[in-house]
N, C-alpha and C. Protein backbone atom coordinates (compact mmCIF):
# COMPACT_ATOMS: atom_id res chain seq x y z
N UNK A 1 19.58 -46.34 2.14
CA UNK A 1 18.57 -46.37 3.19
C UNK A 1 17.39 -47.25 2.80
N UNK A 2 16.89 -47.06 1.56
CA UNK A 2 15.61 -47.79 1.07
C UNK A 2 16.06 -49.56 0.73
N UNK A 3 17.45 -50.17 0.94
CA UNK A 3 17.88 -51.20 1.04
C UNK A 3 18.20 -52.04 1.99
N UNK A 4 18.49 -50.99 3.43
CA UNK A 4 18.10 -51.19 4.65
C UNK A 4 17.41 -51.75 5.21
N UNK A 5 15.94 -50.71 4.60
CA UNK A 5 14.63 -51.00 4.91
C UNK A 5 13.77 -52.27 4.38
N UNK A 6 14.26 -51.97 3.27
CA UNK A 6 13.46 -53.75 2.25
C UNK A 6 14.04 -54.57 2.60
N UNK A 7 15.51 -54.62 2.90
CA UNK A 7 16.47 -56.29 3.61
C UNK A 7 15.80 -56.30 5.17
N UNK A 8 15.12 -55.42 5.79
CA UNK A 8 14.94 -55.47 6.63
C UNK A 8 13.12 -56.22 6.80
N UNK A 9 12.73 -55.53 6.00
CA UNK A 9 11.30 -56.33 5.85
C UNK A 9 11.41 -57.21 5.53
N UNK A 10 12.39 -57.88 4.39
CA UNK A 10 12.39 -59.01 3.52
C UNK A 10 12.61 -60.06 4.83
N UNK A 11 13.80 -59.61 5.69
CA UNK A 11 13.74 -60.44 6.53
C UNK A 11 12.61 -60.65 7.97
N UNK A 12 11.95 -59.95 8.06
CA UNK A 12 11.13 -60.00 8.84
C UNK A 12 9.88 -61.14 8.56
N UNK A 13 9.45 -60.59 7.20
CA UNK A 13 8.84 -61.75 6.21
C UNK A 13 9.18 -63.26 6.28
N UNK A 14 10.22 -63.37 5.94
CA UNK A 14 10.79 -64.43 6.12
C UNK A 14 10.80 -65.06 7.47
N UNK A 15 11.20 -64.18 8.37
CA UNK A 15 11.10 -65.21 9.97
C UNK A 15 10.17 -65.43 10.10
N UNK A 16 8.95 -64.97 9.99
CA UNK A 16 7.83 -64.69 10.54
C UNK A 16 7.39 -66.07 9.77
N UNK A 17 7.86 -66.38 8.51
CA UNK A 17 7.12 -67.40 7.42
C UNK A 17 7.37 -68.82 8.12
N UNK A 18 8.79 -68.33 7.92
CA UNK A 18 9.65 -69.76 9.14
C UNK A 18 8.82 -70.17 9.98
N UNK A 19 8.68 -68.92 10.90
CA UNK A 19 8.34 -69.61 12.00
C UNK A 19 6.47 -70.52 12.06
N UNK A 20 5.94 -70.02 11.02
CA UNK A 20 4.31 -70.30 11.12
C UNK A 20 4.75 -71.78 10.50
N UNK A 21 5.49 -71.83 9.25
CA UNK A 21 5.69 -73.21 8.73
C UNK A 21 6.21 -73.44 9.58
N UNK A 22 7.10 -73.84 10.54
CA UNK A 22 7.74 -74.92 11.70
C UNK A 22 6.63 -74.66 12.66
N UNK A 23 5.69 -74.29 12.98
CA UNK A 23 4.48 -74.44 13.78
C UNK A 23 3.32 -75.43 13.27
N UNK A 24 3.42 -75.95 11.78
CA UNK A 24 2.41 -75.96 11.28
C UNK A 24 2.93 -77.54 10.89
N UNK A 25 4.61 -78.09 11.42
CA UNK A 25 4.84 -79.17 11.18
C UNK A 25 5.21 -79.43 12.50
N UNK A 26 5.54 -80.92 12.37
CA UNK A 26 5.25 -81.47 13.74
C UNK A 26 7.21 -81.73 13.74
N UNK A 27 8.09 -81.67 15.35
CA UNK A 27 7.22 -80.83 16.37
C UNK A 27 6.87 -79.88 16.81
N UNK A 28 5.70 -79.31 17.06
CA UNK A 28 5.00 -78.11 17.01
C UNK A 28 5.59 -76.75 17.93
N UNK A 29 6.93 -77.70 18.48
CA UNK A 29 7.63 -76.64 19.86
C UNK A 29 8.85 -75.65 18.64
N UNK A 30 9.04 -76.39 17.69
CA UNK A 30 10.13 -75.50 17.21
C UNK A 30 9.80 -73.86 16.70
N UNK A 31 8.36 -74.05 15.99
CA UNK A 31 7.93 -72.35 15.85
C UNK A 31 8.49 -71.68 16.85
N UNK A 32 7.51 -71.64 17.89
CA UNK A 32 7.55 -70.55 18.91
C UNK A 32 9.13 -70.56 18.89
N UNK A 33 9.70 -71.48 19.35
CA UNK A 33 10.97 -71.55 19.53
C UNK A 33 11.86 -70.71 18.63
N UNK A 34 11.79 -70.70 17.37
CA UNK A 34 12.28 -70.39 16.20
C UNK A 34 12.15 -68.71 15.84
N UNK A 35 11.17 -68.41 16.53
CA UNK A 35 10.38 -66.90 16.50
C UNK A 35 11.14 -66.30 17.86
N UNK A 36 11.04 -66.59 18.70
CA UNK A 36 12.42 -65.84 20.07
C UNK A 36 13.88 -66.28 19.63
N UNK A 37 14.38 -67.48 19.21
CA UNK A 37 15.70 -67.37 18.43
C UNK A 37 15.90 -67.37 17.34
N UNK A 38 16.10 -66.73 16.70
CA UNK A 38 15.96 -66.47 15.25
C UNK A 38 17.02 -67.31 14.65
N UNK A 39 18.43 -67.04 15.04
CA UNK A 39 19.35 -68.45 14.12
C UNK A 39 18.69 -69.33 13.58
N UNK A 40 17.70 -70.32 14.69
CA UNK A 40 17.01 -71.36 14.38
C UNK A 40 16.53 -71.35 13.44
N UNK A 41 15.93 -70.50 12.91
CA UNK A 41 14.66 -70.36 12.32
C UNK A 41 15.26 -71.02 10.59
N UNK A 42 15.68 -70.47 10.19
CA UNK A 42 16.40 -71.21 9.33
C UNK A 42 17.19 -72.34 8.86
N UNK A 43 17.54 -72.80 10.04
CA UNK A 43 18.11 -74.16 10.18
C UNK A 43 17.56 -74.62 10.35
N UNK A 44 16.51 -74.88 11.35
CA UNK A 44 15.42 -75.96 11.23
C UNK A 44 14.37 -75.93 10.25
N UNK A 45 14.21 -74.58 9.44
CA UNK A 45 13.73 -74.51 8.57
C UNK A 45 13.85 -75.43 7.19
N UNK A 46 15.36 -74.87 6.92
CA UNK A 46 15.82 -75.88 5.76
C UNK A 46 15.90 -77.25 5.88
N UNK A 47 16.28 -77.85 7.05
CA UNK A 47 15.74 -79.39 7.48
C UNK A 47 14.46 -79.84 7.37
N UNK A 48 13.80 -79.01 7.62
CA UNK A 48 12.33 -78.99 7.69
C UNK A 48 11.59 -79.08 5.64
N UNK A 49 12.78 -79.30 4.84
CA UNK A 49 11.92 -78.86 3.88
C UNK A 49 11.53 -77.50 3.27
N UNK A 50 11.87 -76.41 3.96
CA UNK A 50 11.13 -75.30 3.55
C UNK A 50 12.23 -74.42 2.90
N UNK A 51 13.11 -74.64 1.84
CA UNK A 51 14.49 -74.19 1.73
C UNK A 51 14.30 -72.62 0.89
N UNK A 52 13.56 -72.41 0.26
CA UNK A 52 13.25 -71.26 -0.36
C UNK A 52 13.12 -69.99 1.15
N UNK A 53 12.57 -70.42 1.79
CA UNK A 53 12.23 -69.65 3.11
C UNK A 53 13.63 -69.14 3.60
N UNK A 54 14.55 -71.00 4.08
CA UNK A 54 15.74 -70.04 5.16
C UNK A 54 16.53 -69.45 3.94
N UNK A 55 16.78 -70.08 2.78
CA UNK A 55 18.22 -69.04 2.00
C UNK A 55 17.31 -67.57 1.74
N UNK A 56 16.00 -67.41 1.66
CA UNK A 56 15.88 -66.11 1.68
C UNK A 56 16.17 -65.06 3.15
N UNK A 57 15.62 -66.27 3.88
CA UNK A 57 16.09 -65.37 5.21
C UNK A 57 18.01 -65.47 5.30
N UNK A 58 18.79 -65.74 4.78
CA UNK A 58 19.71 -65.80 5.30
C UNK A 58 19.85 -64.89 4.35
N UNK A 59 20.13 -64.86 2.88
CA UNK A 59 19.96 -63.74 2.00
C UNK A 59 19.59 -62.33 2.75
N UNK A 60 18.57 -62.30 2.98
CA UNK A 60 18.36 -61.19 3.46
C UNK A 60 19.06 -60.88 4.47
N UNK A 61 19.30 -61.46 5.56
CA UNK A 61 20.52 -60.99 6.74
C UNK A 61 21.35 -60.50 6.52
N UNK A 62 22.11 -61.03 5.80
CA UNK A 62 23.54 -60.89 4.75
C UNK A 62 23.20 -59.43 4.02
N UNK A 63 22.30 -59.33 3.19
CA UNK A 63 22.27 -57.94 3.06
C UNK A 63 21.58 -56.72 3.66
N UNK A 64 20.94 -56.96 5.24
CA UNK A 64 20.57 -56.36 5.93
C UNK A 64 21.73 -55.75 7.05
N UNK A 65 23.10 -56.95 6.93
CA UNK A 65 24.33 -56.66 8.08
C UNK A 65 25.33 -55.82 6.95
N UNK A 66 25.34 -56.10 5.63
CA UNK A 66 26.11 -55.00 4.73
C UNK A 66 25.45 -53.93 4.89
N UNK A 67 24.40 -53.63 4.51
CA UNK A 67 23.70 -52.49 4.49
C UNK A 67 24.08 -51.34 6.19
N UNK A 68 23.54 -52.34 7.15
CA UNK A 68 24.08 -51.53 8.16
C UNK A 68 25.57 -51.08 8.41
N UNK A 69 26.26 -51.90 8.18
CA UNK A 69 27.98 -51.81 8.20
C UNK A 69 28.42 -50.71 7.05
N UNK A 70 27.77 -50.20 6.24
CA UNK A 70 27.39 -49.57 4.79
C UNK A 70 27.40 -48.00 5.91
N UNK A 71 26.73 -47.74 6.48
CA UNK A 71 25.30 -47.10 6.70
C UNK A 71 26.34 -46.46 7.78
N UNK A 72 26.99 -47.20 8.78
CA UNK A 72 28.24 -46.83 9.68
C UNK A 72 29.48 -46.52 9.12
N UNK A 73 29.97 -46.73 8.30
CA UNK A 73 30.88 -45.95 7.18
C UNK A 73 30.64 -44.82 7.26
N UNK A 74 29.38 -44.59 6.67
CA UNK A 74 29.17 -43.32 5.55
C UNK A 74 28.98 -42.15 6.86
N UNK A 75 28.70 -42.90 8.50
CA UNK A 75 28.50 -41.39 9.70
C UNK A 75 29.96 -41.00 10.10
């Protein structure tokens, strides 16, 4: 449960980071953009230069979709 929760912040963190850095480079439409579709956010991220950001956000997905698939097992 407490792995859930931290892959779940971790990734929240992370989009949220995405998305202010792709706001903060030009063009300035991909944030917002990136913050309502989230796929993006990482792909244009890592194009963007910011590669520590999307493999953490993808990292974290990855163990935020085990964790839940985990979590549905065990009911």
């Amino acid at each position: 449960m407490l792995t859930l929760v931290g892959s779940f912040a971790i990734l929240c963190t992370a989009h949220l980071a995405l998305a202010l850095g792709l706001t903060l480079k030009k063009p300035r439409w991909k944030g917002p953009l990136a913050l309502v579709l989230p796929p993006l956010a990482p792909y244009w991220g890592y194009g963007a230069k910011m590669r520590v950001r999307a493999v953490l956000w993808v990292a974290a997905f990855c163990v935020y979709v085990l964790c839940l698939v985990a979590a549905g097992i065990k009911a």
